[in-house]
C-alpha atoms as a PDB file:
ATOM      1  CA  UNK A   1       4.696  43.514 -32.949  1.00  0.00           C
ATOM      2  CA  UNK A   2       5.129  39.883 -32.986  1.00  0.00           C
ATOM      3  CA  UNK A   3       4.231  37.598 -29.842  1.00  0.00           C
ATOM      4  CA  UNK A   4       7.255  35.665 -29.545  1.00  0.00           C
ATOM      5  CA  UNK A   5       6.137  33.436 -26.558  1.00  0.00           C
ATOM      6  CA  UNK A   6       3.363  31.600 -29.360  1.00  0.00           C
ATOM      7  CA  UNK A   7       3.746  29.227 -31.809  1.00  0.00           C
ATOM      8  CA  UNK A   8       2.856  30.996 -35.320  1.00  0.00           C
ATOM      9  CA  UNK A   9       0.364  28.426 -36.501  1.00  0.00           C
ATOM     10  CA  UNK A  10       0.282  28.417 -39.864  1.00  0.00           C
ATOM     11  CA  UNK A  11      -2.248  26.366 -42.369  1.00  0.00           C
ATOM     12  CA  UNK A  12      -0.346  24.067 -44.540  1.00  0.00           C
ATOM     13  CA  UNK A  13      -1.779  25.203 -48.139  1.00  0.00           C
ATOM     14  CA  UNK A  14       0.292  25.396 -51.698  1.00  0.00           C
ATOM     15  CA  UNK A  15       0.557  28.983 -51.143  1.00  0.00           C
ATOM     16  CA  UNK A  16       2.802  30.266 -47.570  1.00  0.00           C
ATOM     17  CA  UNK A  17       2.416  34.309 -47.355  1.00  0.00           C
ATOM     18  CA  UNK A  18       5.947  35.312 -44.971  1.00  0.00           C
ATOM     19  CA  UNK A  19       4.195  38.986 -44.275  1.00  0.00           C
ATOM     20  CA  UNK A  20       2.825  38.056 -40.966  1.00  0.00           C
ATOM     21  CA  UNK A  21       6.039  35.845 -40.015  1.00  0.00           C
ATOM     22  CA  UNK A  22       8.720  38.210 -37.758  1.00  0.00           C
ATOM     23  CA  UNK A  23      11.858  38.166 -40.154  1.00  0.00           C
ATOM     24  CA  UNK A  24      14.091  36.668 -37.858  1.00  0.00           C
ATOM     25  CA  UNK A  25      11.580  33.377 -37.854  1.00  0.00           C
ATOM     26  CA  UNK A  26      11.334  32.939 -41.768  1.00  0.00           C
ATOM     27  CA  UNK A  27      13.661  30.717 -42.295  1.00  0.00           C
ATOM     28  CA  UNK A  28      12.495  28.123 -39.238  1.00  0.00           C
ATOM     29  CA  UNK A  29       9.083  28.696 -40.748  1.00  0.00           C
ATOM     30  CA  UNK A  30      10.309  27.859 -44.379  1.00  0.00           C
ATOM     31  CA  UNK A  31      12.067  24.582 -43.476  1.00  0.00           C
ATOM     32  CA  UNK A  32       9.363  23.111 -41.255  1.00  0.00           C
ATOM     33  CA  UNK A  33       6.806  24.568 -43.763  1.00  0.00           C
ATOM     34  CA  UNK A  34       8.441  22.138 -46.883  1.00  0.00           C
ATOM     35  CA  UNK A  35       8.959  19.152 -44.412  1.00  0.00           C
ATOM     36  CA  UNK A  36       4.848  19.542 -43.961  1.00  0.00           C
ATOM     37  CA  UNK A  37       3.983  20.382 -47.532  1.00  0.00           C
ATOM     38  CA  UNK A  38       6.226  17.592 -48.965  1.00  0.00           C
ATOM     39  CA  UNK A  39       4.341  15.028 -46.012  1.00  0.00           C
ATOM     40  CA  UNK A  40       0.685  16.535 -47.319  1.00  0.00           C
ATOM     41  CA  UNK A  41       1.849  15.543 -51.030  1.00  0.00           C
ATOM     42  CA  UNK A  42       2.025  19.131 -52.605  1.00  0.00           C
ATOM     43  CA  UNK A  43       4.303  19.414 -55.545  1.00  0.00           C
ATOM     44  CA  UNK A  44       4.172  22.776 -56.482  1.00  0.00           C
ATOM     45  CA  UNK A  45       4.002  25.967 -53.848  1.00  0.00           C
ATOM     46  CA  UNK A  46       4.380  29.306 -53.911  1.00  0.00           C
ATOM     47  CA  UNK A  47       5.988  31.242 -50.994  1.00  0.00           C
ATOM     48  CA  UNK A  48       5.645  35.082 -50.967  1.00  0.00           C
ATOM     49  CA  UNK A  49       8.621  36.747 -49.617  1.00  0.00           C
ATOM     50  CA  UNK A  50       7.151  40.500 -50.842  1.00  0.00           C
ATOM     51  CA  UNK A  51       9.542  43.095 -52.770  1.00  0.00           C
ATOM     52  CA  UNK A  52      11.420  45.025 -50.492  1.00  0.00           C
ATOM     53  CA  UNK A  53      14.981  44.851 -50.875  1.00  0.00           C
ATOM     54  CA  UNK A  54      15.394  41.363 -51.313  1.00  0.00           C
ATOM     55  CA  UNK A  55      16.475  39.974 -47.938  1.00  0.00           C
ATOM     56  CA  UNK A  56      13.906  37.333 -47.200  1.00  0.00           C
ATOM     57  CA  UNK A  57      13.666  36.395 -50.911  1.00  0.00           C
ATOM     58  CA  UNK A  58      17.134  36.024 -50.445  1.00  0.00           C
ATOM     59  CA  UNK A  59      17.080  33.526 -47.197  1.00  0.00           C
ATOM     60  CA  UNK A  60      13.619  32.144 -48.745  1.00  0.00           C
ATOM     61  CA  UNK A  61      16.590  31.006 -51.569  1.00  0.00           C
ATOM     62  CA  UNK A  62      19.151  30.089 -49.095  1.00  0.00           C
ATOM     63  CA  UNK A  63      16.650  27.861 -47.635  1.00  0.00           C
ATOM     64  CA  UNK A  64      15.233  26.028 -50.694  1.00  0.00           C
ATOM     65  CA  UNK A  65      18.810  25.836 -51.878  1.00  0.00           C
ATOM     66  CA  UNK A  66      19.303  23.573 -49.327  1.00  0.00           C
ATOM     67  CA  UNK A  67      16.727  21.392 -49.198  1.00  0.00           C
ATOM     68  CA  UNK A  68      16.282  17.516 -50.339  1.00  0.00           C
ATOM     69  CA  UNK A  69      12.557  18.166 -50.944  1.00  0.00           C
ATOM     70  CA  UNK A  70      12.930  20.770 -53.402  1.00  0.00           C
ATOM     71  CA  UNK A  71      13.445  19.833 -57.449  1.00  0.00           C
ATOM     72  CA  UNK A  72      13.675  23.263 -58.416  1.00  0.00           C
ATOM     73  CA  UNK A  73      12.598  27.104 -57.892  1.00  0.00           C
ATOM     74  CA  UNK A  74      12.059  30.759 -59.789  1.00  0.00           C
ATOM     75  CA  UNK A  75      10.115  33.805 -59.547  1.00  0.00           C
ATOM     76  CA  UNK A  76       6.439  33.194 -59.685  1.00  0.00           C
ATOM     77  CA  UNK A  77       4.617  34.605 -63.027  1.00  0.00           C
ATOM     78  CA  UNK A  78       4.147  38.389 -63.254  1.00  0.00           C
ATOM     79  CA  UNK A  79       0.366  37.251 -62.263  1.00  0.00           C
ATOM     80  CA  UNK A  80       1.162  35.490 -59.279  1.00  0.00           C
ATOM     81  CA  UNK A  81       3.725  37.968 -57.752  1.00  0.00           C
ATOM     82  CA  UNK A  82       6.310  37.968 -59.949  1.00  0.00           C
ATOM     83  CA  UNK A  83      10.198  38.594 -58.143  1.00  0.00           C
ATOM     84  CA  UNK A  84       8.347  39.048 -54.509  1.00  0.00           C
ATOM     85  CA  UNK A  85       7.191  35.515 -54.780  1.00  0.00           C
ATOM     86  CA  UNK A  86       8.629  32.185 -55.408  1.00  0.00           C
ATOM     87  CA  UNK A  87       7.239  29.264 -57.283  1.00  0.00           C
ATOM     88  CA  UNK A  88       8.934  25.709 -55.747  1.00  0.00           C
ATOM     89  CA  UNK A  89       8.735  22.125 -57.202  1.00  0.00           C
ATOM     90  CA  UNK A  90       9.021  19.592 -54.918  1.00  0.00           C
ATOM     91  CA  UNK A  91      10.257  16.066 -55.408  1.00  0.00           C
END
């Protein structure tokens, strides 16, 4: 279903949609995707992880956890996703 001998190329915009990104790449994508936001001067983004059961909301979390770039992070407004998307803040 997904090449895995390409780079995903993905455009760097305040909003990063993980449904076409294989599951086991999401959290590669998510870290290089901040380092690239944070260098194009976005301060607020919004990364939709989808509802499911929670998994890659879950490492989408882990990740931003982690991160130097990130000032803080919470569900996105009922409007823009609500739980199956996340709203970041960078520094």
């Amino acid at each position: 279903m997904y090449p895995s001998d390409e780079p995903l190329r993905i455009p760097i915009e305040d909003v990063l949609d993980l449904h076409s990104v294989s599951p086991r790449d999401v959290k590669a994508v998510v870290e290089e995707y901040l380092i690239e936001a944070s260098r194009a001067g976005f301060k607020a983004l919004r990364i939709i992880h989808g509802r499911g059961i929670g998994v890659q909301r879950e490492t989408v979390r882990q990740v931003l956890a982690r991160s130097e770039r990130v000032l803080s992070y919470q569900d996105a407004p009922a409007e823009a996703g609500g739980w199956g998307a996340t709203v970041v803040t960078l520094k």
